[in-house]
PDB file of N, CA and C in Angstrom:
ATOM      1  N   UNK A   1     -96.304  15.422 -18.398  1.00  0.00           N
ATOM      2  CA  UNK A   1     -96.507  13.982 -18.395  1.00  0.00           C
ATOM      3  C   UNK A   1     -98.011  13.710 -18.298  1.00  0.00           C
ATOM      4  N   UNK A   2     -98.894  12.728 -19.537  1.00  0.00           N
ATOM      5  CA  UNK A   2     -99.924  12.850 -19.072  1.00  0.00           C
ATOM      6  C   UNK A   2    -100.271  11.808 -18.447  1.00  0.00           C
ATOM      7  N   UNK A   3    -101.081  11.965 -17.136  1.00  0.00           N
ATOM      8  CA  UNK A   3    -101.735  11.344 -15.983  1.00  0.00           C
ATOM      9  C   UNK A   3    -103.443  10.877 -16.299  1.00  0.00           C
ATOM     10  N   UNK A   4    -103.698   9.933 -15.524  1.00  0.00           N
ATOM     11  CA  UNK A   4    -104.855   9.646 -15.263  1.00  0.00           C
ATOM     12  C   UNK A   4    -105.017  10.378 -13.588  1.00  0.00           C
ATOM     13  N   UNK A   5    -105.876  10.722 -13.002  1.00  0.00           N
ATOM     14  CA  UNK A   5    -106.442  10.887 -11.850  1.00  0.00           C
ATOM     15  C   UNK A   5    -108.163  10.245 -11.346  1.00  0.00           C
ATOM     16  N   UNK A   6    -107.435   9.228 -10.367  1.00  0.00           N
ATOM     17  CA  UNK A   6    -108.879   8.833  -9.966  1.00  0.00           C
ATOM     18  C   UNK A   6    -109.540   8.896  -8.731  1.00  0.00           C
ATOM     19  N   UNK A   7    -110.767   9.197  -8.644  1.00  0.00           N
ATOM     20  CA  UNK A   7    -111.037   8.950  -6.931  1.00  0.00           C
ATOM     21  C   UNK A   7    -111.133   7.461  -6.046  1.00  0.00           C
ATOM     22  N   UNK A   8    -111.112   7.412  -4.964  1.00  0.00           N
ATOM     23  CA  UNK A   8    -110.957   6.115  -4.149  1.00  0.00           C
ATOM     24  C   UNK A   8    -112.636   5.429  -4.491  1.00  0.00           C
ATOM     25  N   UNK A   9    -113.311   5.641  -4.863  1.00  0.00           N
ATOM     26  CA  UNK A   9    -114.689   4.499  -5.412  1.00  0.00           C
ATOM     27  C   UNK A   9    -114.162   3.867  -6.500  1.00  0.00           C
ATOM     28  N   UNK A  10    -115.201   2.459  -6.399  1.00  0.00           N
ATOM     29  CA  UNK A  10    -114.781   1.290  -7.771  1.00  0.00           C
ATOM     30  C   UNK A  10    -115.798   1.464  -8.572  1.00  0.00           C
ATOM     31  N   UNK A  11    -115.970   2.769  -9.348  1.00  0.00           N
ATOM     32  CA  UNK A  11    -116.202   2.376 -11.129  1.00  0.00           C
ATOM     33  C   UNK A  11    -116.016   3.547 -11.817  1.00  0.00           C
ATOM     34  N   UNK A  12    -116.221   3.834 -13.091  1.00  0.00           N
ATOM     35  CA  UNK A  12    -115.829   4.441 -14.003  1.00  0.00           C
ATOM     36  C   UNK A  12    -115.979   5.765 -13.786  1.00  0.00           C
ATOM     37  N   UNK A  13    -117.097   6.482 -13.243  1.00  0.00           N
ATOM     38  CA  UNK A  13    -117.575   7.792 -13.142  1.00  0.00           C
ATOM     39  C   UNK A  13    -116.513   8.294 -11.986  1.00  0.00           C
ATOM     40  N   UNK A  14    -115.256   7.522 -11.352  1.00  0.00           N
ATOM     41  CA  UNK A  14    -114.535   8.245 -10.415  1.00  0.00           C
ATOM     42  C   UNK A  14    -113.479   8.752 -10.862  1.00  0.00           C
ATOM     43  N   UNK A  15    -113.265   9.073 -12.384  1.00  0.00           N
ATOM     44  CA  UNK A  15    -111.817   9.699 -13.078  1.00  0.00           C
ATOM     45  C   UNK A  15    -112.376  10.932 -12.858  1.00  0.00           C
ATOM     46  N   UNK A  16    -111.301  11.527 -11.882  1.00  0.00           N
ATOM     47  CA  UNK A  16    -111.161  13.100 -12.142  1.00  0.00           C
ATOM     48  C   UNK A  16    -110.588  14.112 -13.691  1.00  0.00           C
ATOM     49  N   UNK A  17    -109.696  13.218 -13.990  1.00  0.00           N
ATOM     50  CA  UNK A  17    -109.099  14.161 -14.930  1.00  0.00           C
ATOM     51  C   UNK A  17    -108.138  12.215 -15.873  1.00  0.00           C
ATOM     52  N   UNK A  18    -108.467  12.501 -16.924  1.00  0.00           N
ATOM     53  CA  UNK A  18    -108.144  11.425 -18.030  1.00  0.00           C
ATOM     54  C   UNK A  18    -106.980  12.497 -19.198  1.00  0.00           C
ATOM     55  N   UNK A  19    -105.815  11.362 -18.705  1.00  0.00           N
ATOM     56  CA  UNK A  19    -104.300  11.912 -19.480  1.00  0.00           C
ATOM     57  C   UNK A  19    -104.130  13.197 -19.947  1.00  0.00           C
ATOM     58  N   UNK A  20    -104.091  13.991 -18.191  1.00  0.00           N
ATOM     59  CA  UNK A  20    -103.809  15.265 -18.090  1.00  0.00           C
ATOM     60  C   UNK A  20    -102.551  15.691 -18.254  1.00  0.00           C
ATOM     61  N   UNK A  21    -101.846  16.671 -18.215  1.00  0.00           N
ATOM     62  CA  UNK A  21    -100.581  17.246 -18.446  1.00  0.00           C
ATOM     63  C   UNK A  21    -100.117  17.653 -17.056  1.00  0.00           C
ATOM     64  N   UNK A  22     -99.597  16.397 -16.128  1.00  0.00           N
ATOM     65  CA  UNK A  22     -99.201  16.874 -14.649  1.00  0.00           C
ATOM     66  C   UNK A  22     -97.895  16.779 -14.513  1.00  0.00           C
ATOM     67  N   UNK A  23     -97.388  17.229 -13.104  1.00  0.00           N
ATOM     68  CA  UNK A  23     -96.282  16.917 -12.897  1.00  0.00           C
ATOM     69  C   UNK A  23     -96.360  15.340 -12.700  1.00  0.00           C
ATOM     70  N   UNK A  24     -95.159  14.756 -12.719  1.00  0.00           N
ATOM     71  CA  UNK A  24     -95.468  13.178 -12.123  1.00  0.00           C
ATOM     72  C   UNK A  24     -96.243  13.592 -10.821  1.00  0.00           C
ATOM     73  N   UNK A  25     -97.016  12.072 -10.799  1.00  0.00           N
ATOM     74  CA  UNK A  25     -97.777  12.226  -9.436  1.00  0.00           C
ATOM     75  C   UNK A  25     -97.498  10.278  -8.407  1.00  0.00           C
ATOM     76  N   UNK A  26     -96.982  10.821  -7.668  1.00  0.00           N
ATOM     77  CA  UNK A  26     -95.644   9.693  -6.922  1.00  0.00           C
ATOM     78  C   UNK A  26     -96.997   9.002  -5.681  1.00  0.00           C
ATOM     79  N   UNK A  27     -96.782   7.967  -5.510  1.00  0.00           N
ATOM     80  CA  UNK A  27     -97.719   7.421  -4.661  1.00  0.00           C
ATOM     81  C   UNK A  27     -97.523   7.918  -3.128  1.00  0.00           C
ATOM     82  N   UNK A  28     -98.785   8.337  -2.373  1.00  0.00           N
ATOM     83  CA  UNK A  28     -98.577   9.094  -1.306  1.00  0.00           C
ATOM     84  C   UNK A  28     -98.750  10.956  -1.396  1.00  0.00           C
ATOM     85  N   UNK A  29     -98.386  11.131  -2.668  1.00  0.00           N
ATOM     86  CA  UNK A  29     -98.585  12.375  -3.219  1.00  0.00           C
ATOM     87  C   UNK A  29    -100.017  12.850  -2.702  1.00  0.00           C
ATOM     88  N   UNK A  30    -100.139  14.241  -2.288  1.00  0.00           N
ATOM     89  CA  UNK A  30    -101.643  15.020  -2.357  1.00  0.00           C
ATOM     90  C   UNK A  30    -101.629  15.556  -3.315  1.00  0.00           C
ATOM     91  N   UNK A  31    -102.560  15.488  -3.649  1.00  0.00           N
ATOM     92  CA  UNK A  31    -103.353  16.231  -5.285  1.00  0.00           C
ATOM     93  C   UNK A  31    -104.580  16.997  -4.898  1.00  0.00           C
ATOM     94  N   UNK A  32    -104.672  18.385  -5.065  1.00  0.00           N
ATOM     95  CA  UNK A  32    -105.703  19.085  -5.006  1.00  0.00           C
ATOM     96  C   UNK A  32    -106.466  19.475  -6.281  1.00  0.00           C
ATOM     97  N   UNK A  33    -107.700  19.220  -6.095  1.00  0.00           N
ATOM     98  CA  UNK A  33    -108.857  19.610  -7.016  1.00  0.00           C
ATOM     99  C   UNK A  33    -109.385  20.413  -6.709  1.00  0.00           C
ATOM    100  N   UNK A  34    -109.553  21.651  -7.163  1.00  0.00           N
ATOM    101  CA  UNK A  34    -110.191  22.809  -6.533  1.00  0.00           C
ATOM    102  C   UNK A  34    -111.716  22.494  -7.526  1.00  0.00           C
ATOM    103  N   UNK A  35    -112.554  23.084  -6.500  1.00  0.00           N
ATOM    104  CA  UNK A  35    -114.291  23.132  -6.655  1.00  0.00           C
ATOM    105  C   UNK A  35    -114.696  21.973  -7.158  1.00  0.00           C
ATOM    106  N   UNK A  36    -114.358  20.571  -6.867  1.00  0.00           N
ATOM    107  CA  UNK A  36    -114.721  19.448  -6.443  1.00  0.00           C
ATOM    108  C   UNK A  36    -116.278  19.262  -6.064  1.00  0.00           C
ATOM    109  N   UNK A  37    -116.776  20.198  -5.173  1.00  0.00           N
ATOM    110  CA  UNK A  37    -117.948  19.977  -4.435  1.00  0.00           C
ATOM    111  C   UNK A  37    -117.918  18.919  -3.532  1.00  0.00           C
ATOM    112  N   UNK A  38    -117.124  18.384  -3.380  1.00  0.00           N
ATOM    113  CA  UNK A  38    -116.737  17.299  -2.258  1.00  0.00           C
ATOM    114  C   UNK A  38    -117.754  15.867  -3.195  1.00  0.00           C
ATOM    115  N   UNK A  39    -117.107  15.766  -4.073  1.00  0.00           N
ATOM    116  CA  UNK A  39    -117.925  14.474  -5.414  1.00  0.00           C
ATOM    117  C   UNK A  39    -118.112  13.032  -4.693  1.00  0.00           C
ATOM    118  N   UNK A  40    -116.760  12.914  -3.569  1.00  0.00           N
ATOM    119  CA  UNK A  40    -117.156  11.741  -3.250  1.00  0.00           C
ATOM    120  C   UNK A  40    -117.898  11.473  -1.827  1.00  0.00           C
ATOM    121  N   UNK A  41    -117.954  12.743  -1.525  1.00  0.00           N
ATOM    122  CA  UNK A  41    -119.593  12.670  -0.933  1.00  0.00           C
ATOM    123  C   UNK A  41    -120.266  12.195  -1.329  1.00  0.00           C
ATOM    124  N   UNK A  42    -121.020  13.124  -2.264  1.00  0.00           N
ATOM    125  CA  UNK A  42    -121.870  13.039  -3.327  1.00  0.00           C
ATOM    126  C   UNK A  42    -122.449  11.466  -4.008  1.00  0.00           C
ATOM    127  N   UNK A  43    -121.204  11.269  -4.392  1.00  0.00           N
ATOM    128  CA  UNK A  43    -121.299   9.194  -4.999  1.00  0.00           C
ATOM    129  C   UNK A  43    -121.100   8.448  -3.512  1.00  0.00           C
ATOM    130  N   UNK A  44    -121.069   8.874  -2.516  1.00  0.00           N
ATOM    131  CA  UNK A  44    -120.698   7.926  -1.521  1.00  0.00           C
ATOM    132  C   UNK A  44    -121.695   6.921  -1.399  1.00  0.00           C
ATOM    133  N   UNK A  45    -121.548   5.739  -1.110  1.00  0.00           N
ATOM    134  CA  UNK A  45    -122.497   4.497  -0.673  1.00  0.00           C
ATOM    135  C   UNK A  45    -122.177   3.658  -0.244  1.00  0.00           C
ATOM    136  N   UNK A  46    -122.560   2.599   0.692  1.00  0.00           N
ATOM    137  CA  UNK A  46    -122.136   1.833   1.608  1.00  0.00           C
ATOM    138  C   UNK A  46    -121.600   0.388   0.971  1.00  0.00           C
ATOM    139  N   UNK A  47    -121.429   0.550  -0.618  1.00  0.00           N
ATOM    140  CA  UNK A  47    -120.869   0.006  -1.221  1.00  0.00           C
ATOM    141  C   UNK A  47    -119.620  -0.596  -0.742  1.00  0.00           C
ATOM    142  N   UNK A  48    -119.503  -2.159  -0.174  1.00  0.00           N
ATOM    143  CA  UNK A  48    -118.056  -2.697  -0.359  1.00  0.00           C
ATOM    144  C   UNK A  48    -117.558  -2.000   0.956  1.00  0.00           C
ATOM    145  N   UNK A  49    -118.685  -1.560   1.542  1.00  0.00           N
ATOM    146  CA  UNK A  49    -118.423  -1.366   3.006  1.00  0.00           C
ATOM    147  C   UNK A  49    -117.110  -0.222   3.168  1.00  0.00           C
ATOM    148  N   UNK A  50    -116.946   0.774   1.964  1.00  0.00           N
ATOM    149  CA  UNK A  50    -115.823   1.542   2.426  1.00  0.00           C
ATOM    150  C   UNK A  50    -116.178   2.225   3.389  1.00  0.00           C
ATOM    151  N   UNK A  51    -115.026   2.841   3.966  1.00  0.00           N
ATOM    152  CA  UNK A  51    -115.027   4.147   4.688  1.00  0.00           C
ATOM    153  C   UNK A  51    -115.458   5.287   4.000  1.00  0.00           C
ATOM    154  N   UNK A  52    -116.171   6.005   5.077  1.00  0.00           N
ATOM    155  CA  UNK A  52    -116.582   7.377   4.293  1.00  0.00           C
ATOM    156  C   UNK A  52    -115.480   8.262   4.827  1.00  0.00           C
ATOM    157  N   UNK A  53    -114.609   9.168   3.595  1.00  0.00           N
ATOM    158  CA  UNK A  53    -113.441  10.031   3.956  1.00  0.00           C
ATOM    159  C   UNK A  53    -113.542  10.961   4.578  1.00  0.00           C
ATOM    160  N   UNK A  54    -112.338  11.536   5.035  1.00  0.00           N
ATOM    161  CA  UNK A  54    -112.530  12.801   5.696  1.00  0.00           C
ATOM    162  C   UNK A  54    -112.375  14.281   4.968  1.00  0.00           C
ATOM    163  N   UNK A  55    -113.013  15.004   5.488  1.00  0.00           N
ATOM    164  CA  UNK A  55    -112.982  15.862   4.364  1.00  0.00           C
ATOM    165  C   UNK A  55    -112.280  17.309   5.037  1.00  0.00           C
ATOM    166  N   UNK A  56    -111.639  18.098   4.004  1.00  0.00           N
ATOM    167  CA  UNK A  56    -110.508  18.792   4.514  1.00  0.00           C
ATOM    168  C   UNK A  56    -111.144  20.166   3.873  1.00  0.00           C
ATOM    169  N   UNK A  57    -110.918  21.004   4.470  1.00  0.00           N
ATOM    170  CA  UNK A  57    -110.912  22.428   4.350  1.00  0.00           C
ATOM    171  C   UNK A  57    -109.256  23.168   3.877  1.00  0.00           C
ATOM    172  N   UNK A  58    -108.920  24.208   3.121  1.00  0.00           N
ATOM    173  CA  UNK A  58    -107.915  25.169   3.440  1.00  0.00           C
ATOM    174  C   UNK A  58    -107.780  26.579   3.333  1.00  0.00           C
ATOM    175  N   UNK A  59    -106.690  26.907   3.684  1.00  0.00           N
ATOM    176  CA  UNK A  59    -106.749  28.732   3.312  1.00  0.00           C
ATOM    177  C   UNK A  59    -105.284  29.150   3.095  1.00  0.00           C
ATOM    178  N   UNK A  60    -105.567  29.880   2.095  1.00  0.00           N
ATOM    179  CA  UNK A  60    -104.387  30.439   1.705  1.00  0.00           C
ATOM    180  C   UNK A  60    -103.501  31.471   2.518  1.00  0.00           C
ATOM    181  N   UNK A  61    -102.608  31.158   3.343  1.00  0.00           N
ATOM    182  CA  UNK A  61    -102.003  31.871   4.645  1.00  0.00           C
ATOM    183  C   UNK A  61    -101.436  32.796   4.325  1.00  0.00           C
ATOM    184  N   UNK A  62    -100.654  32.917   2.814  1.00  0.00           N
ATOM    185  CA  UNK A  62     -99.991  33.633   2.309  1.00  0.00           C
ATOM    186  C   UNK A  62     -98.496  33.756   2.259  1.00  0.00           C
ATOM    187  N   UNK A  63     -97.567  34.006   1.889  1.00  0.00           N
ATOM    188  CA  UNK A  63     -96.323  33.385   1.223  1.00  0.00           C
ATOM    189  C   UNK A  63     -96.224  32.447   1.346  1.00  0.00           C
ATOM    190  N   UNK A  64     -96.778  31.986   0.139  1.00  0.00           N
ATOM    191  CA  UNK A  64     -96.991  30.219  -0.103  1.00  0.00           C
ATOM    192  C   UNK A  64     -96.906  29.465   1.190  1.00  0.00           C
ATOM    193  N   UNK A  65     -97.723  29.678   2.023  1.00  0.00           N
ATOM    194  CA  UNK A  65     -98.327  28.482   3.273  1.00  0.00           C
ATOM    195  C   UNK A  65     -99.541  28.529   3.147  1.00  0.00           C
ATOM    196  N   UNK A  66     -99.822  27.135   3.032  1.00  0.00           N
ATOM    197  CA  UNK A  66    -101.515  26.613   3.093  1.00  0.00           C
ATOM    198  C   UNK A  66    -101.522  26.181   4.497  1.00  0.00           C
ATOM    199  N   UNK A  67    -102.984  26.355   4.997  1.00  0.00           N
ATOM    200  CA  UNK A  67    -103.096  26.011   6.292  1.00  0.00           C
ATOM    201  C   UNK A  67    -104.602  24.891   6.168  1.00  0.00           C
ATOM    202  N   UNK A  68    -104.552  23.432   6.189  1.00  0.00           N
ATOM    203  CA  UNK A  68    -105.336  22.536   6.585  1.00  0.00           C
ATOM    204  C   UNK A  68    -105.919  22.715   7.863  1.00  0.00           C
ATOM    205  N   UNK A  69    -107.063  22.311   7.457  1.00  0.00           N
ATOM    206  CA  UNK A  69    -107.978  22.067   8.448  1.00  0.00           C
ATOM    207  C   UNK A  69    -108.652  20.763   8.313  1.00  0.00           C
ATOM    208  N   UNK A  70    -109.396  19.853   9.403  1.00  0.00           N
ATOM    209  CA  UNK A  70    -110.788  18.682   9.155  1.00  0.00           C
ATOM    210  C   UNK A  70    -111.650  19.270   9.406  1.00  0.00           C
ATOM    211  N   UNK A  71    -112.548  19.082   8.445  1.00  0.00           N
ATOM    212  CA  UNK A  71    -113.647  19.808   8.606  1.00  0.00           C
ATOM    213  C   UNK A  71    -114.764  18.797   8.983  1.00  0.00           C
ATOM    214  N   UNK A  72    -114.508  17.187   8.763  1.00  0.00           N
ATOM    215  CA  UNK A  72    -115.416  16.442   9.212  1.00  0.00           C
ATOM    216  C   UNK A  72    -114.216  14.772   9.161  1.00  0.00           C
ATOM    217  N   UNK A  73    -114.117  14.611  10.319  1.00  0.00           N
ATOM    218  CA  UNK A  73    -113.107  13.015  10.205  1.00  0.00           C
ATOM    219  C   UNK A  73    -113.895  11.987   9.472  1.00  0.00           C
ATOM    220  N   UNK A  74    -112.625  11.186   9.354  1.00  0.00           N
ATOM    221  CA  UNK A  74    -112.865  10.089   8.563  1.00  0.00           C
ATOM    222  C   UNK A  74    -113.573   9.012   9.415  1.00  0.00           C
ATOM    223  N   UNK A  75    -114.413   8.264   8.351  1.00  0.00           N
ATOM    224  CA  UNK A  75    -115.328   7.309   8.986  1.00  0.00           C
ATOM    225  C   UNK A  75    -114.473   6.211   9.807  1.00  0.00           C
ATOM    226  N   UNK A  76    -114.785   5.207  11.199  1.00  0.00           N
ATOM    227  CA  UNK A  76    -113.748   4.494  11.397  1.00  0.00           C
ATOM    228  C   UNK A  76    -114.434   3.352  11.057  1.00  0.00           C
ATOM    229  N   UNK A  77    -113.660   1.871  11.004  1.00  0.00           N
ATOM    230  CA  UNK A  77    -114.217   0.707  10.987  1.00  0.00           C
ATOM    231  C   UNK A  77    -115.441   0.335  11.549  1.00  0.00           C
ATOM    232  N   UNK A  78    -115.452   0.798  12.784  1.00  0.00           N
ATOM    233  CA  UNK A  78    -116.378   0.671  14.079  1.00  0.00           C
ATOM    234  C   UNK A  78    -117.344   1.209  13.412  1.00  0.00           C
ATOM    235  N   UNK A  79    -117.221   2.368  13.023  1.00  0.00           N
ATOM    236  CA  UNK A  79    -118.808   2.974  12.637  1.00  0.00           C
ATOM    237  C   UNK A  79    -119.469   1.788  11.929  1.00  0.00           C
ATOM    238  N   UNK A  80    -118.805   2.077  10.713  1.00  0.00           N
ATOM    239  CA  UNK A  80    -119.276   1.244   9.304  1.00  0.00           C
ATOM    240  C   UNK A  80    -119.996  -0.509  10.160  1.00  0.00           C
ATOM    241  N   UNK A  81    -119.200  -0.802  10.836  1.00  0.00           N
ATOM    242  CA  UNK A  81    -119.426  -2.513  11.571  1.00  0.00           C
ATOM    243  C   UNK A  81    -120.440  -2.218  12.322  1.00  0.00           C
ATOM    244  N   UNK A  82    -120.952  -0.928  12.834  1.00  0.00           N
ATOM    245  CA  UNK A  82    -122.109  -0.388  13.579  1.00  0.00           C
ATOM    246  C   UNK A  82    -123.619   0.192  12.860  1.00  0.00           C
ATOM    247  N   UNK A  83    -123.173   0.020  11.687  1.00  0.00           N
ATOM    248  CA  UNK A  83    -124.199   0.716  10.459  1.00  0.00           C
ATOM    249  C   UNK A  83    -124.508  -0.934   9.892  1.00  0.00           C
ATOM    250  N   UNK A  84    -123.567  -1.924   9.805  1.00  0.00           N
ATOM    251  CA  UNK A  84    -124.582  -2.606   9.218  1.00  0.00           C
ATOM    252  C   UNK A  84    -125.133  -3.638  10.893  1.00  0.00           C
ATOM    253  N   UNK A  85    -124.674  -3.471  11.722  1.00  0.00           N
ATOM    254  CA  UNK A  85    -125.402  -4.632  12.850  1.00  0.00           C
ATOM    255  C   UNK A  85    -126.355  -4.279  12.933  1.00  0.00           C
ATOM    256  N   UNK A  86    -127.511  -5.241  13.063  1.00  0.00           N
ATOM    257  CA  UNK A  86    -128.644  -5.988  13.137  1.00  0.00           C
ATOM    258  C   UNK A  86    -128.814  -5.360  14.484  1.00  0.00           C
ATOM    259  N   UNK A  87    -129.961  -4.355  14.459  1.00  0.00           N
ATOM    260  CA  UNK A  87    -130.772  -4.234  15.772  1.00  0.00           C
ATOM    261  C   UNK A  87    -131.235  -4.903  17.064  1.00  0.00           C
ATOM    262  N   UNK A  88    -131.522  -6.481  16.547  1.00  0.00           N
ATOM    263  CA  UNK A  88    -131.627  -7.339  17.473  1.00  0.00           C
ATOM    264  C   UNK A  88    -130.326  -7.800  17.920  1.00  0.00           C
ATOM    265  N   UNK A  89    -129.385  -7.519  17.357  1.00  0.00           N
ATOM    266  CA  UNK A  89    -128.056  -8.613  17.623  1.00  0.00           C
ATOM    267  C   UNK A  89    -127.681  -7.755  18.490  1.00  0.00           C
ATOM    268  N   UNK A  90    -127.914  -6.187  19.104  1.00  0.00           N
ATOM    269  CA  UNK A  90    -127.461  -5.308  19.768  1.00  0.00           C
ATOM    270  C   UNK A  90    -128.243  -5.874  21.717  1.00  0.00           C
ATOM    271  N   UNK A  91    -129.226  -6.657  21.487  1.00  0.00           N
ATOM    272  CA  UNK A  91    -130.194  -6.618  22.673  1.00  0.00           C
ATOM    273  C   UNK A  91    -129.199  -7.845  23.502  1.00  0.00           C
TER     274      UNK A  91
END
């Protein structure tokens, strides 16, 4: 079935993969991209005030078990509401 795949930023350069040959991919679904480089690092910007994601590590455990890890949590509201307040508004 071919798929679009996109990352969570708003514009064009965030299609991973354009009407690929996947299994269906069901909302809620994980989708792994291997050697990524962690891209939406990379494009991250304080654009639209998102959250910056969390980013996940894994390893292959062996008979088919993957084992997750966080390798760095996800940004919370608070931060982001703390990144843009005004220095003086803190006094």
């Amino acid at each position: 079935l071919p798929q679009d795949v996109a990352g969570p930023l708003c514009f064009s350069g965030d299609m991973v993969a354009v009407a690929r040959p996947l299994p269906r991919i069901e909302e809620g679904d994980i989708v792994v991209v291997h050697d990524t480089g962690a891209y939406t690092y990379s494009m991250y910007s304080r654009y639209n005030s998102r959250l910056a994601p969390a980013a996940y590590g894994y390893l292959n455990a062996g008979e088919e078990k993957i084992n997750f890890q966080t390798v760095k949590a996800a940004e919370t509201v608070d931060q982001v509401l703390q990144f843009w307040e005004s220095p003086s508004a803190s006094r």
